[in-house]
N, C-alpha and C. Protein backbone atom coordinates (compact mmCIF):
# COMPACT_ATOMS: atom_id res chain seq x y z
N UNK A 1 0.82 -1.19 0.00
CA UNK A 1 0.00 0.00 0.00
C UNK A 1 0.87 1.25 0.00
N UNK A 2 1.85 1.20 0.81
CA UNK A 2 2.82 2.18 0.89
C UNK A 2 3.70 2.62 -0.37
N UNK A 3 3.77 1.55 -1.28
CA UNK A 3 4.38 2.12 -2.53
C UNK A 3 3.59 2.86 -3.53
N UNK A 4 2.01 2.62 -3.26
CA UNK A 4 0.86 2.68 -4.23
C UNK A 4 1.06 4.36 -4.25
N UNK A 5 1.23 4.57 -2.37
CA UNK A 5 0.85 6.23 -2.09
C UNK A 5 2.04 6.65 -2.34
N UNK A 6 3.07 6.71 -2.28
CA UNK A 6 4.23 7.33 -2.90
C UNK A 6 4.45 7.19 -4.39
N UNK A 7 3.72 6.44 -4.92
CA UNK A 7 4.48 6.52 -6.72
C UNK A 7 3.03 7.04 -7.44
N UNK A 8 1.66 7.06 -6.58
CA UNK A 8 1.12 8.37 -7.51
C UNK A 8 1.40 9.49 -7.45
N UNK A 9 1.52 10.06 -6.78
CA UNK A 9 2.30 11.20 -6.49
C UNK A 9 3.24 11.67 -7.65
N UNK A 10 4.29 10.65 -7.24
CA UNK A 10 5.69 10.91 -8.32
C UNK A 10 5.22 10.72 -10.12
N UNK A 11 3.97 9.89 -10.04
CA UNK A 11 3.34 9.52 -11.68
C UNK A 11 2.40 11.06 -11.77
N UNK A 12 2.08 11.47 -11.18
CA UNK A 12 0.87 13.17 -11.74
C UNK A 12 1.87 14.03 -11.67
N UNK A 13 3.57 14.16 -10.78
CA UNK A 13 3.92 14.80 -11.09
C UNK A 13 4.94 14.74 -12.56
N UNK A 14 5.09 13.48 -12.95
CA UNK A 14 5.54 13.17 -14.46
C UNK A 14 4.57 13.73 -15.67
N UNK A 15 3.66 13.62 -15.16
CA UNK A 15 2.44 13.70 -16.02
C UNK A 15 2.42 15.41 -16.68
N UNK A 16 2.67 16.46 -15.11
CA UNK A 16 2.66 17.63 -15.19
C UNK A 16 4.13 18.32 -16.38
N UNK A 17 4.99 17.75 -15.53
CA UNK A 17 6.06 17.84 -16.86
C UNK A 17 6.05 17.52 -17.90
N UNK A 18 5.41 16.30 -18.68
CA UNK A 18 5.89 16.22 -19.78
C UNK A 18 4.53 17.07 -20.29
N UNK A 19 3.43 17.53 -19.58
CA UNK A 19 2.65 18.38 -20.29
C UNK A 19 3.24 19.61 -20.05
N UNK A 20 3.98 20.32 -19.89
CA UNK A 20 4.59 21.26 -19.24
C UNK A 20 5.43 21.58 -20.96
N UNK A 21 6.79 20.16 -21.30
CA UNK A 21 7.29 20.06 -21.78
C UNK A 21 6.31 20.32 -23.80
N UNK A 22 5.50 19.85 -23.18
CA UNK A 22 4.62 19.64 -24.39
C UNK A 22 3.90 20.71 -25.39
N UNK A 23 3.55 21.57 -24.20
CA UNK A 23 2.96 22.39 -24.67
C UNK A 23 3.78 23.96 -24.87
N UNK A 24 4.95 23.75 -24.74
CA UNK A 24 6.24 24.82 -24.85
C UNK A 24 6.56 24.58 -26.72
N UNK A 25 5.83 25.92 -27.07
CA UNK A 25 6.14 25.87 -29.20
C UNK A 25 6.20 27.99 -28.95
N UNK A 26 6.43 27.56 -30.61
CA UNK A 26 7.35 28.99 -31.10
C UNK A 26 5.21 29.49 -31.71
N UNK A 27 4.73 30.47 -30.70
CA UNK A 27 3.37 30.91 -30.56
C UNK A 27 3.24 32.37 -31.46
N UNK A 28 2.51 32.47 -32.41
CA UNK A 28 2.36 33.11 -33.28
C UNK A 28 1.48 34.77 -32.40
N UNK A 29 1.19 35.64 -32.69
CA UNK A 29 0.53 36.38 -31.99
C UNK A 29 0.65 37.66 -33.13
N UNK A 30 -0.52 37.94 -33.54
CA UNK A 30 -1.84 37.38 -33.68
C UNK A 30 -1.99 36.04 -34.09
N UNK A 31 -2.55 35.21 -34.01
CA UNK A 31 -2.91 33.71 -34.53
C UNK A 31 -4.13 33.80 -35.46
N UNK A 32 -4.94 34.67 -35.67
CA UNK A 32 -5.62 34.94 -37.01
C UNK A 32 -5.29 36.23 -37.20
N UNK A 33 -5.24 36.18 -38.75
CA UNK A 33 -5.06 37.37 -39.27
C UNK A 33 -6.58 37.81 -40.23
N UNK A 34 -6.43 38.68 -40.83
CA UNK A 34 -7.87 39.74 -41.84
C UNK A 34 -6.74 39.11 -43.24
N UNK A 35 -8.06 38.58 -44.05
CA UNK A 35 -7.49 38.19 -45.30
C UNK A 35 -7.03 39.02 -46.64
N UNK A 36 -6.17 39.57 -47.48
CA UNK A 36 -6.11 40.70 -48.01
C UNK A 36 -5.47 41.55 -47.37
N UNK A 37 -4.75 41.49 -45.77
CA UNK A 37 -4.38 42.73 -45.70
C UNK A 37 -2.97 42.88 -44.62
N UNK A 38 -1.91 43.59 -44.75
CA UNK A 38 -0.86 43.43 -44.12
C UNK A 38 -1.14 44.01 -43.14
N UNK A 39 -0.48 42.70 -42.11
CA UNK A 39 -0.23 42.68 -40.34
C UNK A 39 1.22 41.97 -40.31
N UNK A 40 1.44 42.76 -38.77
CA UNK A 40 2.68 41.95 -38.17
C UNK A 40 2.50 40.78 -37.04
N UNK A 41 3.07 40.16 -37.08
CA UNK A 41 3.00 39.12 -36.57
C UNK A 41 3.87 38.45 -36.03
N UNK A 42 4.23 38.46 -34.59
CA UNK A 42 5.57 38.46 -33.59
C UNK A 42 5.25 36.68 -33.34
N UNK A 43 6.65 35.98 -33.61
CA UNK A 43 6.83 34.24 -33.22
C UNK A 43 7.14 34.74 -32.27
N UNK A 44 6.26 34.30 -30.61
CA UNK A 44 7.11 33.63 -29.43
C UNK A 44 8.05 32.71 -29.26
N UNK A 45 9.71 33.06 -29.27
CA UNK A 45 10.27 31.43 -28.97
C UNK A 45 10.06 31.49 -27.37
N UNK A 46 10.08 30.51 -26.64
CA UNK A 46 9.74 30.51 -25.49
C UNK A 46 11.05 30.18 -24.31
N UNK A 47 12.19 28.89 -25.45
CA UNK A 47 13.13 28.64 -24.34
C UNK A 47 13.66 28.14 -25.30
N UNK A 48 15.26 27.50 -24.93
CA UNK A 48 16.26 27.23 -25.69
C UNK A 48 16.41 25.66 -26.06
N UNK A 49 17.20 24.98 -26.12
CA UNK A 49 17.18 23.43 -26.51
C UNK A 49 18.18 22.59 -25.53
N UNK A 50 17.26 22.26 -24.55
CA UNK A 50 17.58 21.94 -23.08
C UNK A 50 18.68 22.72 -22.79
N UNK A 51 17.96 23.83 -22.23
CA UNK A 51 18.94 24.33 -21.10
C UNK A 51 20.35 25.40 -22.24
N UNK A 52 20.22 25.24 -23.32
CA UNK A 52 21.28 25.79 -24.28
C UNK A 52 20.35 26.73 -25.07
N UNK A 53 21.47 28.47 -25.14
CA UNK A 53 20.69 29.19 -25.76
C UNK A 53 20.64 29.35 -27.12
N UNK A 54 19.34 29.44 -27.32
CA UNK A 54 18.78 29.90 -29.07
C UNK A 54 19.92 30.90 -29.54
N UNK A 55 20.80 30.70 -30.72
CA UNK A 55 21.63 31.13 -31.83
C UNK A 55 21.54 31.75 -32.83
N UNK A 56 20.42 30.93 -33.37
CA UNK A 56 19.74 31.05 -34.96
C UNK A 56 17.77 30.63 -35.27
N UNK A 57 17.47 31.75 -35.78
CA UNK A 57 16.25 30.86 -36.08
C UNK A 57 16.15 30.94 -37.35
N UNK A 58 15.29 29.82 -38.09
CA UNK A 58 15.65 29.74 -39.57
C UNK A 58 14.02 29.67 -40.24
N UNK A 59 13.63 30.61 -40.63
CA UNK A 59 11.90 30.44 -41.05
C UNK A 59 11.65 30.18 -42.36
N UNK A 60 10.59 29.73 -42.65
CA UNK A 60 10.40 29.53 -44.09
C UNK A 60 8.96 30.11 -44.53
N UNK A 61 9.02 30.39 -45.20
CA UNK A 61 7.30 31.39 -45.44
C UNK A 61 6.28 30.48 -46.18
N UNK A 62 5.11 30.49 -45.81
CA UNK A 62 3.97 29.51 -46.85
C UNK A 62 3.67 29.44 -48.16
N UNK A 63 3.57 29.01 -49.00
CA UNK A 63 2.92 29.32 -49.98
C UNK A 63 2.20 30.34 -50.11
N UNK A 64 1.84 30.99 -51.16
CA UNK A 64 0.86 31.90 -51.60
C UNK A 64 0.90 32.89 -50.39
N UNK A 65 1.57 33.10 -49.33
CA UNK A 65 1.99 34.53 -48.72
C UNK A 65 2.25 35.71 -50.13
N UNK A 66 1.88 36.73 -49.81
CA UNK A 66 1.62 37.59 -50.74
C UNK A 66 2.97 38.74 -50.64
N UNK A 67 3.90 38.60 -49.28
CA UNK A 67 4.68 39.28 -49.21
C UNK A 67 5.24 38.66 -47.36
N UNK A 68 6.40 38.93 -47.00
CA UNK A 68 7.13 39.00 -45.93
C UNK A 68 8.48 40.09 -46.08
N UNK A 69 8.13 40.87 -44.93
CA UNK A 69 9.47 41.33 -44.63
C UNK A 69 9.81 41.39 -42.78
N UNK A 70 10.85 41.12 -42.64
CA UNK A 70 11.17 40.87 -41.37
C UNK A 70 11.56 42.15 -40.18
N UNK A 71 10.78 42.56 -39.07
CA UNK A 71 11.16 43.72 -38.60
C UNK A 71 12.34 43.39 -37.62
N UNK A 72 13.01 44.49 -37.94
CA UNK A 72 14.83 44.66 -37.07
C UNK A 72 14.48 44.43 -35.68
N UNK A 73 15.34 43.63 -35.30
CA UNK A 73 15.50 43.38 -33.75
C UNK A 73 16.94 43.25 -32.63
N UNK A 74 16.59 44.30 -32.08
CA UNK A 74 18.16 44.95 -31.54
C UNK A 74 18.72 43.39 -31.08
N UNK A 75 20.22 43.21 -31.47
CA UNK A 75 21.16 42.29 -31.21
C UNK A 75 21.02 41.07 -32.23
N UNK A 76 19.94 41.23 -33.04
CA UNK A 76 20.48 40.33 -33.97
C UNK A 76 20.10 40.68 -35.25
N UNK A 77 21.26 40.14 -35.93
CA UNK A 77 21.23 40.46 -37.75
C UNK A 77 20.12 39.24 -38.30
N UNK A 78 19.52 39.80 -39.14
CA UNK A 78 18.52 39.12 -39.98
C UNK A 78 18.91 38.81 -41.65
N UNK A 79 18.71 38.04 -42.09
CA UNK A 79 18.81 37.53 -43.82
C UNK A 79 17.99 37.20 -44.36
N UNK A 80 17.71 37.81 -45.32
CA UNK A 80 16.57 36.91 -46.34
C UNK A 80 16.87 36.02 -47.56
N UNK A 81 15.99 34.89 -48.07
CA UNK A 81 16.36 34.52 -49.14
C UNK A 81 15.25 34.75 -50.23
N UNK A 82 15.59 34.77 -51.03
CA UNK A 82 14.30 34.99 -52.02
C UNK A 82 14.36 33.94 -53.21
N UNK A 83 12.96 33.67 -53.29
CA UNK A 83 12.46 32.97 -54.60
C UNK A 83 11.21 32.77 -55.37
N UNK A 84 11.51 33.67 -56.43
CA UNK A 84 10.40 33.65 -57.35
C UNK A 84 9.93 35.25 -57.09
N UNK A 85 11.23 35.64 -56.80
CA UNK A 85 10.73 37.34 -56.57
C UNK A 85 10.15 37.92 -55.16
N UNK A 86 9.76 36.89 -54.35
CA UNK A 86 9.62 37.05 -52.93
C UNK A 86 10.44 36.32 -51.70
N UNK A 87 10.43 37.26 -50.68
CA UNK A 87 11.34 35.99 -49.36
C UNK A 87 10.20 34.79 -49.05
N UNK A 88 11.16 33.87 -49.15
CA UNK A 88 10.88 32.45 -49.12
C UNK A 88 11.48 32.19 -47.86
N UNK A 89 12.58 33.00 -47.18
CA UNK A 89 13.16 31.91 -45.61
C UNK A 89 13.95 33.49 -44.81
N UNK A 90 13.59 33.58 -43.73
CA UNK A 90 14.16 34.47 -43.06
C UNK A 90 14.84 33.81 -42.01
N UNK A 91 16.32 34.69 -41.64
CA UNK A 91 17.13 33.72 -41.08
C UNK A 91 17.60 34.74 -40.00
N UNK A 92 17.60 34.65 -38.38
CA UNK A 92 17.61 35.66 -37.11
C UNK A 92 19.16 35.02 -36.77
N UNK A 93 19.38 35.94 -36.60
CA UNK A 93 21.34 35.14 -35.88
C UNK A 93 21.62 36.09 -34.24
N UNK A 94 21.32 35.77 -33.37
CA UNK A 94 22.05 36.11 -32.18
C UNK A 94 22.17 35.15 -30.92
N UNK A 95 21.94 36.20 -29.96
CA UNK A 95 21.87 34.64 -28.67
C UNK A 95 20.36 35.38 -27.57
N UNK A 96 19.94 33.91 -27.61
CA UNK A 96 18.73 34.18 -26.69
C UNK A 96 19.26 33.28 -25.33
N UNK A 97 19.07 33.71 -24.09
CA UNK A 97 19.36 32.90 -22.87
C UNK A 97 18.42 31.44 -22.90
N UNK A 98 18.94 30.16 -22.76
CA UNK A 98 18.08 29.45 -22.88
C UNK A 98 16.63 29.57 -22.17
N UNK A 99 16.46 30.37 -21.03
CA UNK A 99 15.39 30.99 -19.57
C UNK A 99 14.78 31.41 -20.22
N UNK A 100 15.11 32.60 -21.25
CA UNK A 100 14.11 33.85 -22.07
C UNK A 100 13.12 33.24 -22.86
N UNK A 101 12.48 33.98 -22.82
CA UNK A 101 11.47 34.08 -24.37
C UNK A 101 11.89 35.55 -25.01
N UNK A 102 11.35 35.50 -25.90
CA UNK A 102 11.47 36.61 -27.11
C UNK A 102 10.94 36.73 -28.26
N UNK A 103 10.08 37.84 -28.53
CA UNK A 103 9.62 37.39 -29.79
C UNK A 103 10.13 38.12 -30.47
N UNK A 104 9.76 37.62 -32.64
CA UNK A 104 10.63 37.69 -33.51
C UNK A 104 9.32 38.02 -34.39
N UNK A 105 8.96 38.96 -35.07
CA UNK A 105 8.31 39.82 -36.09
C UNK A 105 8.49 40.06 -37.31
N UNK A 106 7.36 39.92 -37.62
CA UNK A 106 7.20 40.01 -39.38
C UNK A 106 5.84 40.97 -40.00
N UNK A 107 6.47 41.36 -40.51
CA UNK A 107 5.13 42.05 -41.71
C UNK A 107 5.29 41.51 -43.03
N UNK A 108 3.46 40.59 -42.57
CA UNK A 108 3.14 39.82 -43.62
C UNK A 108 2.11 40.12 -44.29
N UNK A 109 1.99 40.04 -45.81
CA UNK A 109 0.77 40.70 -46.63
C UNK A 109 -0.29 38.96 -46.99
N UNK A 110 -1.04 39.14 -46.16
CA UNK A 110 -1.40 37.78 -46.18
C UNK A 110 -2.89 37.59 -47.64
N UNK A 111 -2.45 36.62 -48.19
CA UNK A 111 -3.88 36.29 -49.60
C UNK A 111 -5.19 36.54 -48.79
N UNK A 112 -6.21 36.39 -49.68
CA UNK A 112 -7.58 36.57 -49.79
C UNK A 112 -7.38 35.37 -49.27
N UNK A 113 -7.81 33.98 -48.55
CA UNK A 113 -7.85 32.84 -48.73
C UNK A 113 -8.71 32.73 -47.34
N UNK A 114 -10.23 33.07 -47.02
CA UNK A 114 -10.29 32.87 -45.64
C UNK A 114 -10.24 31.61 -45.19
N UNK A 115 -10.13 31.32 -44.20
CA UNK A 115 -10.62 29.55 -43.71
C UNK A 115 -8.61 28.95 -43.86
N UNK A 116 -8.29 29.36 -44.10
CA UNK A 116 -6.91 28.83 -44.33
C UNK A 116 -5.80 28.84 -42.83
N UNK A 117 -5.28 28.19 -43.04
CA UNK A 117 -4.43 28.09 -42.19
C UNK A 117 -2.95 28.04 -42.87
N UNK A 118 -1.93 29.13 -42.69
CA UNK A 118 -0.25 29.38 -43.03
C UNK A 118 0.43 29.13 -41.93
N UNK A 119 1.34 27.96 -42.33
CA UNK A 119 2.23 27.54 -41.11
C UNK A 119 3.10 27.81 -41.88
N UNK A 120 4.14 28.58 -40.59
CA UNK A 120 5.87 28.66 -40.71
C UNK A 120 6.75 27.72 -40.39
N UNK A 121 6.98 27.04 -40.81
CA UNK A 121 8.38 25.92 -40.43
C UNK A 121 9.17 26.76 -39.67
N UNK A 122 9.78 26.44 -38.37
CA UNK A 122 11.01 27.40 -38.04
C UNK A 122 11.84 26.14 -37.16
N UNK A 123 13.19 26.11 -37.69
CA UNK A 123 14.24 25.77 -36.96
C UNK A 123 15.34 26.55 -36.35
N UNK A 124 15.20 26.11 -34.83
CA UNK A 124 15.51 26.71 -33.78
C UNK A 124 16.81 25.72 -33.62
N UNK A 125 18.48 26.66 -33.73
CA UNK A 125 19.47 26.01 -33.70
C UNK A 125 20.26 26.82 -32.08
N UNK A 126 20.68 26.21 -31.63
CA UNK A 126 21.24 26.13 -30.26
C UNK A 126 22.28 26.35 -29.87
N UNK A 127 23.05 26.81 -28.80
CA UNK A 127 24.84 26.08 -29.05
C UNK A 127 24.91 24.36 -29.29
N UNK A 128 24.08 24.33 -28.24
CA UNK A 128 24.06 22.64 -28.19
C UNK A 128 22.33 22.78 -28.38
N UNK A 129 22.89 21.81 -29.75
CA UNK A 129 20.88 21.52 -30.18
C UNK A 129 20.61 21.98 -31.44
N UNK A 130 19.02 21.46 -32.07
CA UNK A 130 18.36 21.58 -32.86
C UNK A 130 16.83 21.60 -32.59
N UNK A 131 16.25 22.22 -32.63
CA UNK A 131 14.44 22.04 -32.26
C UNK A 131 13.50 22.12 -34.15
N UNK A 132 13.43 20.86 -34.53
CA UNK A 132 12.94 21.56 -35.55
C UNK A 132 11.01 22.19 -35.47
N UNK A 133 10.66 23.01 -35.59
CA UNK A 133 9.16 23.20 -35.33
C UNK A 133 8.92 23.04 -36.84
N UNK A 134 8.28 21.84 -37.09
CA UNK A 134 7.99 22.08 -38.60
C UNK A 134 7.00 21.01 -39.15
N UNK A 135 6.51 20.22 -37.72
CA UNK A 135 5.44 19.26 -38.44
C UNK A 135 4.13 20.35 -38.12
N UNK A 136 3.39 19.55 -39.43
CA UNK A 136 2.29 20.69 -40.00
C UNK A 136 0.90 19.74 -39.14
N UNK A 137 -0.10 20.51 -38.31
CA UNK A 137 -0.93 19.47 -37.37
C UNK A 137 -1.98 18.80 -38.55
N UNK A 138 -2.21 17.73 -38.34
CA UNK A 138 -3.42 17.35 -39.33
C UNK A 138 -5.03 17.08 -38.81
N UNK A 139 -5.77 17.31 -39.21
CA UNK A 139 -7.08 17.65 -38.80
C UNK A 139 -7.43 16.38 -38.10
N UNK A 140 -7.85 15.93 -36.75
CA UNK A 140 -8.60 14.80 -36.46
C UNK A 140 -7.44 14.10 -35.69
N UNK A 141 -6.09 14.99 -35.73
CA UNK A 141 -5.09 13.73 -35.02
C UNK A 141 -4.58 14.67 -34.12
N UNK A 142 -3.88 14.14 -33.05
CA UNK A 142 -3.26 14.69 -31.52
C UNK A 142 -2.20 15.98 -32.33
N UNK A 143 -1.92 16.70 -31.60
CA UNK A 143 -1.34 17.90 -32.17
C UNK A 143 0.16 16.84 -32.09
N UNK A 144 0.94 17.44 -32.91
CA UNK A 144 2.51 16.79 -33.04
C UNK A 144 3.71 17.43 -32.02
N UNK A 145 4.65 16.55 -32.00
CA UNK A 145 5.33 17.35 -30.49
C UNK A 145 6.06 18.73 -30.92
N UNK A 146 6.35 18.91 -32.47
CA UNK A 146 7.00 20.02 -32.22
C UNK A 146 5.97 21.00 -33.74
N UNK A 147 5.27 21.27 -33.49
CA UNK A 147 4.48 22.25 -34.46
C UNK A 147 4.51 22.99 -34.83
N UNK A 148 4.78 23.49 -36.67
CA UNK A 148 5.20 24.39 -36.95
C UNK A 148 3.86 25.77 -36.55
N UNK A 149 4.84 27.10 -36.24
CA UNK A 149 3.65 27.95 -35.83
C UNK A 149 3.04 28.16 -36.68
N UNK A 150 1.23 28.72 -36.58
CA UNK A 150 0.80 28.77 -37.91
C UNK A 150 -0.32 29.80 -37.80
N UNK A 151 -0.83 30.86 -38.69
CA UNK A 151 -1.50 31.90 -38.56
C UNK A 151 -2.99 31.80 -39.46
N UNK A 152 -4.10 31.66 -38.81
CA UNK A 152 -5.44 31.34 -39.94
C UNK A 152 -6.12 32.51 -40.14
N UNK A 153 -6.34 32.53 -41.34
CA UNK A 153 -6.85 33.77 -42.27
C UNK A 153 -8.30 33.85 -41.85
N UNK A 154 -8.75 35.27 -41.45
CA UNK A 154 -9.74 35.26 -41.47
C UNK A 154 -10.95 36.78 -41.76
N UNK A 155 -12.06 36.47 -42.29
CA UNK A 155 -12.49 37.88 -42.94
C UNK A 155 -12.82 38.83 -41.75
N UNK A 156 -13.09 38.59 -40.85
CA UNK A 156 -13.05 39.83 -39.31
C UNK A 156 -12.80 39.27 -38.48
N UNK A 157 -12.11 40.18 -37.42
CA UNK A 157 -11.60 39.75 -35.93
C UNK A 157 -12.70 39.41 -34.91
């Protein structure tokens, strides 16, 4: 009996961590946007890759985005790549404390497309580490452990 009452305990508090662990992603804000029309839109990273601080973040833009440009953020240099006449991957280079959060901003000219959902792939590189956020969630199944952030179009707030 005595082991029963000591190891639930220690099992709800496993439980709390790995939901703890789980629910820690790179959080979009706003998370819907107005379709047709440019907004900015700040990624929360939240923490580093165990305990090691964020370096680099490496984004990739959606399809049919109508435009991205990335707003300056004191202490780190930004890059773009372009293809097909627009940025296709924005790339953040400094150091985030693994503890911090921080968010990272964009002005995006988002399509007519309401009902849609635009996910950003972003890989989060570390001193020590890799986080890739880049599985896309699929409708009807458990969200995935590391999810790319993603912004849904919509005709009013």
């Amino acid at each position: 009996m005595r082991r029963t009452t000591l190891a639930l305990p220690l099992l709800a508090l496993a439980a709390l961590v790995a939901v703890g662990a789980a629910t820690a992603h790179i959080d979009p804000t706003p998370a819907k946007a107005l379709v047709g029309k440019t907004t900015t839109v700040a990624f929360t990273v939240e923490h580093g890759c165990d305990g090691s601080p964020t370096r680099m973040l490496v984004m990739r833009m959606p399809a049919g985005l109508v435009s991205a440009k990335p707003v300056p953020k004191a202490g780190w240099t930004i890059t773009t790549a372009k293809g097909g006449g627009s940025v296709r991957q924005v790339t953040w280079r400094g150091t985030l404390p693994a503890s911090r959060e921080s968010r990272f901003a964009l002005r995006l000219g988002m399509p007519n497309k309401p009902g849609k959902t635009l996910y950003f792939p972003v890989v989060q590189r570390c001193t020590r580490g890799v986080i890739r956020w880049i599985e896309i969630p699929q409708k009807g199944q458990p969200e995935p452990e590391h999810p790319a952030p993603g912004v849904t179009l919509v005709r009013s707030r």
